[in-house]
Protein backbone atom coordinates (compact mmCIF):
# COMPACT_ATOMS: atom_id res chain seq x y z
CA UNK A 1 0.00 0.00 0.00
CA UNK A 2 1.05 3.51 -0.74
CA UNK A 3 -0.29 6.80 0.13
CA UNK A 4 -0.07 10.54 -1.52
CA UNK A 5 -2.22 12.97 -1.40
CA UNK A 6 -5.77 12.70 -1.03
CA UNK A 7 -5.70 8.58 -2.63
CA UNK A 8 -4.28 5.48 -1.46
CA UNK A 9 -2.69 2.62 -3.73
CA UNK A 10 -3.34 -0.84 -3.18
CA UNK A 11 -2.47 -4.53 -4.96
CA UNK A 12 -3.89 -7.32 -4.47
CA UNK A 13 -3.30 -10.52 -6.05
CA UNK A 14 -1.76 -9.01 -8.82
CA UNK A 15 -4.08 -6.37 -9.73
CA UNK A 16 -3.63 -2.40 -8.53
CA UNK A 17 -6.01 0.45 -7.69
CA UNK A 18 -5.84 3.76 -6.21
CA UNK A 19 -8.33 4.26 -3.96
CA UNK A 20 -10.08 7.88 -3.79
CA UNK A 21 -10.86 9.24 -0.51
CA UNK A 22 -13.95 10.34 0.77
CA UNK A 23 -15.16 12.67 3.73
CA UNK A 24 -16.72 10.32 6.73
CA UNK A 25 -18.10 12.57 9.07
CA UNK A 26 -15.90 13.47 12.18
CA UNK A 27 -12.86 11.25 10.74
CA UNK A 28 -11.96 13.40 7.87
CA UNK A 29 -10.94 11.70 4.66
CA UNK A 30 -10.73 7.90 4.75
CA UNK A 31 -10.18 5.53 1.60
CA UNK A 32 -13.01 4.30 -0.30
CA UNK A 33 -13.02 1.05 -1.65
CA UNK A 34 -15.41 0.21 -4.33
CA UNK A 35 -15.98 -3.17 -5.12
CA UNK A 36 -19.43 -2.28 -7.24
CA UNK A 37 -18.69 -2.01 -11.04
CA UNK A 38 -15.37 -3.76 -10.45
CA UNK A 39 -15.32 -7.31 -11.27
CA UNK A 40 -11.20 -7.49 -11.99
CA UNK A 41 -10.81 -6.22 -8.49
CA UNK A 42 -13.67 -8.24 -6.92
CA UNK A 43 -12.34 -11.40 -7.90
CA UNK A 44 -8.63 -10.65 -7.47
CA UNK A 45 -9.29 -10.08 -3.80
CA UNK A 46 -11.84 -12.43 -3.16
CA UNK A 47 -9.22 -15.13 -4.87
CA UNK A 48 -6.89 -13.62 -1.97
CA UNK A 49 -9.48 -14.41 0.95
CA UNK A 50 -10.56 -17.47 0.00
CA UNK A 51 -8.20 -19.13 1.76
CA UNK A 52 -9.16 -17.11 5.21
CA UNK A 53 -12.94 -18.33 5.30
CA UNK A 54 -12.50 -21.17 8.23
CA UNK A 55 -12.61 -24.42 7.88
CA UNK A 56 -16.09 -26.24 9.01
CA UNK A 57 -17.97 -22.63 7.59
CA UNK A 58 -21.24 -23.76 5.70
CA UNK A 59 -23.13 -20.33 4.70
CA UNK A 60 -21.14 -16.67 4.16
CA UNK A 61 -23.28 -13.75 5.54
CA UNK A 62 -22.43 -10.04 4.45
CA UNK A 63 -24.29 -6.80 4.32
CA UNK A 64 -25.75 -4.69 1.22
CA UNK A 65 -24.06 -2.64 -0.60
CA UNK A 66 -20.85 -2.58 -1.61
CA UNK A 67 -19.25 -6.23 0.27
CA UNK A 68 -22.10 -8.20 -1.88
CA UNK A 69 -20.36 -8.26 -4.99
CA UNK A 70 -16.82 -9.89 -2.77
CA UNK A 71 -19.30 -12.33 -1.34
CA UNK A 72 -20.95 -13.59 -4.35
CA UNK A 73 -17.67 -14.16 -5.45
CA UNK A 74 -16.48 -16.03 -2.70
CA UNK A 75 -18.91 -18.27 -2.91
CA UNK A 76 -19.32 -18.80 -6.76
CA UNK A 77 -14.78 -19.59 -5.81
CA UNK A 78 -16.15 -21.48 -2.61
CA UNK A 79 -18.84 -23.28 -3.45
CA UNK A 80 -20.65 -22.39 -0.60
CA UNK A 81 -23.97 -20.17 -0.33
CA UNK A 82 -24.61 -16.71 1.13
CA UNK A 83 -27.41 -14.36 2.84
CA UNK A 84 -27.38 -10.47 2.45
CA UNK A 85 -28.93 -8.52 4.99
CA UNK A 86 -30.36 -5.33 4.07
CA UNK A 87 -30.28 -1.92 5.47
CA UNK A 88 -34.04 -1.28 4.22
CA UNK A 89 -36.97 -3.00 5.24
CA UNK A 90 -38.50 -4.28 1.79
CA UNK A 91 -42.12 -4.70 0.82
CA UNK A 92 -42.50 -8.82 0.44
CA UNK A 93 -40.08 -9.25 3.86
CA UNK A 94 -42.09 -11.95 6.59
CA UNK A 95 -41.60 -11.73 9.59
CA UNK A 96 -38.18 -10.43 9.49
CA UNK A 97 -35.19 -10.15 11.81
CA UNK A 98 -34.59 -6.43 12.57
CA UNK A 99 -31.26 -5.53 14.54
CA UNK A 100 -29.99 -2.19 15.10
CA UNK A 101 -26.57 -1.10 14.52
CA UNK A 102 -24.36 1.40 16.62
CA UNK A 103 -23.21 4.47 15.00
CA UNK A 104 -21.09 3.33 12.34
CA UNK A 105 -17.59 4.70 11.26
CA UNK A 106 -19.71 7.06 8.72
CA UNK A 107 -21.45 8.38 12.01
CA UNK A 108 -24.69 6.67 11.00
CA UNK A 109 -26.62 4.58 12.61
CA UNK A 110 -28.54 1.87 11.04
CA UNK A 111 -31.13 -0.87 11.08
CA UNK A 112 -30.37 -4.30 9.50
CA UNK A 113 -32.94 -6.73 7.83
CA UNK A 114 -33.03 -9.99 7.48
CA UNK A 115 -36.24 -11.76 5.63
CA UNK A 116 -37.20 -14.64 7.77
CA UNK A 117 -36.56 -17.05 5.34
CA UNK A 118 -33.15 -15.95 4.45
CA UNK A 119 -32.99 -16.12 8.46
CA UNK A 120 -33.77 -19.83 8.12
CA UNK A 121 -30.81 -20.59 5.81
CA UNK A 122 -28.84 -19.93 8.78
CA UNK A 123 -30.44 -21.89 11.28
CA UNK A 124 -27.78 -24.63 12.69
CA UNK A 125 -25.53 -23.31 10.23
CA UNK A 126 -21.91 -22.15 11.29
CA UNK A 127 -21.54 -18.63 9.06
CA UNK A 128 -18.51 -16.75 8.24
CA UNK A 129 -19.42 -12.79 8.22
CA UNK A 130 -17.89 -11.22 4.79
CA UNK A 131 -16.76 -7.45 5.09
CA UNK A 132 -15.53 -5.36 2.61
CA UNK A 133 -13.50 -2.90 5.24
CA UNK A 134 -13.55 -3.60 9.13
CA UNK A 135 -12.82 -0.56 11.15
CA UNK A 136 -14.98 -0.51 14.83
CA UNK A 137 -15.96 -4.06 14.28
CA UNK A 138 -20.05 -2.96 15.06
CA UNK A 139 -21.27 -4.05 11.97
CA UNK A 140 -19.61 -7.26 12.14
CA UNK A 141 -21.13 -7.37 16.16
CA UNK A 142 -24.37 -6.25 14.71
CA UNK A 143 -24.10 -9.29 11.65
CA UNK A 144 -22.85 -11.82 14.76
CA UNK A 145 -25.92 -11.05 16.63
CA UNK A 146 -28.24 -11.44 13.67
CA UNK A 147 -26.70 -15.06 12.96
CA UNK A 148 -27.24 -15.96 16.77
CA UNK A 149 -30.99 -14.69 16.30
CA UNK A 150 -31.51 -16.91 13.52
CA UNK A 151 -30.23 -19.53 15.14
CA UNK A 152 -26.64 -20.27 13.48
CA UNK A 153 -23.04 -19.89 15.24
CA UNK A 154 -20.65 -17.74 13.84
CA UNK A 155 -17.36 -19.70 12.56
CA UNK A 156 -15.32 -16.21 12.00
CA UNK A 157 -15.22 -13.05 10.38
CA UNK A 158 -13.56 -12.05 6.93
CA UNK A 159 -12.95 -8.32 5.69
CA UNK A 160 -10.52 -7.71 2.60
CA UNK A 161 -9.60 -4.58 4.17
CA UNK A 162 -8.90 -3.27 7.93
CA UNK A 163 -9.34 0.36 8.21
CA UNK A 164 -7.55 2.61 11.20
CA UNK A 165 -5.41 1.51 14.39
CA UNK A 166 -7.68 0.57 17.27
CA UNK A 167 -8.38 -2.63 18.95
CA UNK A 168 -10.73 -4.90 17.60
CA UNK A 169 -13.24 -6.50 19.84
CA UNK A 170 -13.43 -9.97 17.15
CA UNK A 171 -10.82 -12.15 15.84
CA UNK A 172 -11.12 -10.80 12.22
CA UNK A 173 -8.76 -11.84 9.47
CA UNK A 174 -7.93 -9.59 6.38
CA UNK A 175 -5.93 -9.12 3.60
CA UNK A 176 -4.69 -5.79 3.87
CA UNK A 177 -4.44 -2.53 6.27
CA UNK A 178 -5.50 0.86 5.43
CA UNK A 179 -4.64 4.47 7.50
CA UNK A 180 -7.62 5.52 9.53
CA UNK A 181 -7.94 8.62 7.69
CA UNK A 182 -5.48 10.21 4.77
């Protein structure tokens, strides 16, 4: 990784990309990676994390927007399925699983959805939460809690990127740090 300026550089399994920066709140600029619209990228890293999903994991779990695309492709490289939760309630949801979130590094708090019978796809399942960037760790608490509500047991937690310096509350694995702000 290299930094200048306003933009980070990153490569990952052979394939580069300078990362703009955006303004999050209180925290100034941080990186922004976009995995949406960027399949070379997506499957470069995702070929990287494979290897960090842990053993015994049968279902990945990950949050809308922008980690979906990494874990559709870890599972089409994996084999194995995955849930989304959403951050919107949707029209045709039953009976879903709502959760709320902490203030997230944006400095927004959120709701999460999960559709009761994506919830069921997780039931007595051991799930491996898929992150695009970890930074506080409370989405990945919020995703831990939603996979104990729907009955499953969390086998570990995945991120491609780790964002900042502070302590992390969950044993996360990732490929690659990024500064806190730039």
């Amino acid at each position: 990784m290299t930094q200048a300026n306003q933009e980070v550089s990153v490569k990952i399994g052979g394939v580069s990309r300078t990362l703009p920066s955006a303004r999050a709140g209180s925290m100034g600029r941080v990186p922004l990676v976009e995995f949406i619209g960027d399949s070379e990228f997506t499957k470069a890293v995702a070929r990287e994390m494979l290897v960090m999903i842990p053993e015994g994991t049968e279902v990945l779990l990950t949050v809308v927007t922008n980690a979906l695309p990494l874990a559709h492709e870890l599972s089409h490289l994996s084999g194995l399925p995955y849930e989304c939760v959403r951050k919107k309630r949707r029209p045709y949801m039953q009976d879903p699983i709502i959760q709320d979130a902490p203030s997230m590094t944006l400095g927004v708090a959120e709701t999460f959805w999960l559709d009761s019978p994506h919830a069921a796809r997780l039931h007595g399942k051991k799930v491996a939460i898929v992150q695009d960037v970890i930074s506080s760790g409370g989405t990945a608490q919020t995703l831990a809690r939603i996979v104990e509500r729907s009955g499953g047991t969390v086998s570990g937690y995945v991120a491609a990127f780790r964002q900042g310096e502070g302590a992390l509350s969950l044993p996360f694995k990732y490929l690659e740090k990024l500064p806190a702000r730039i």
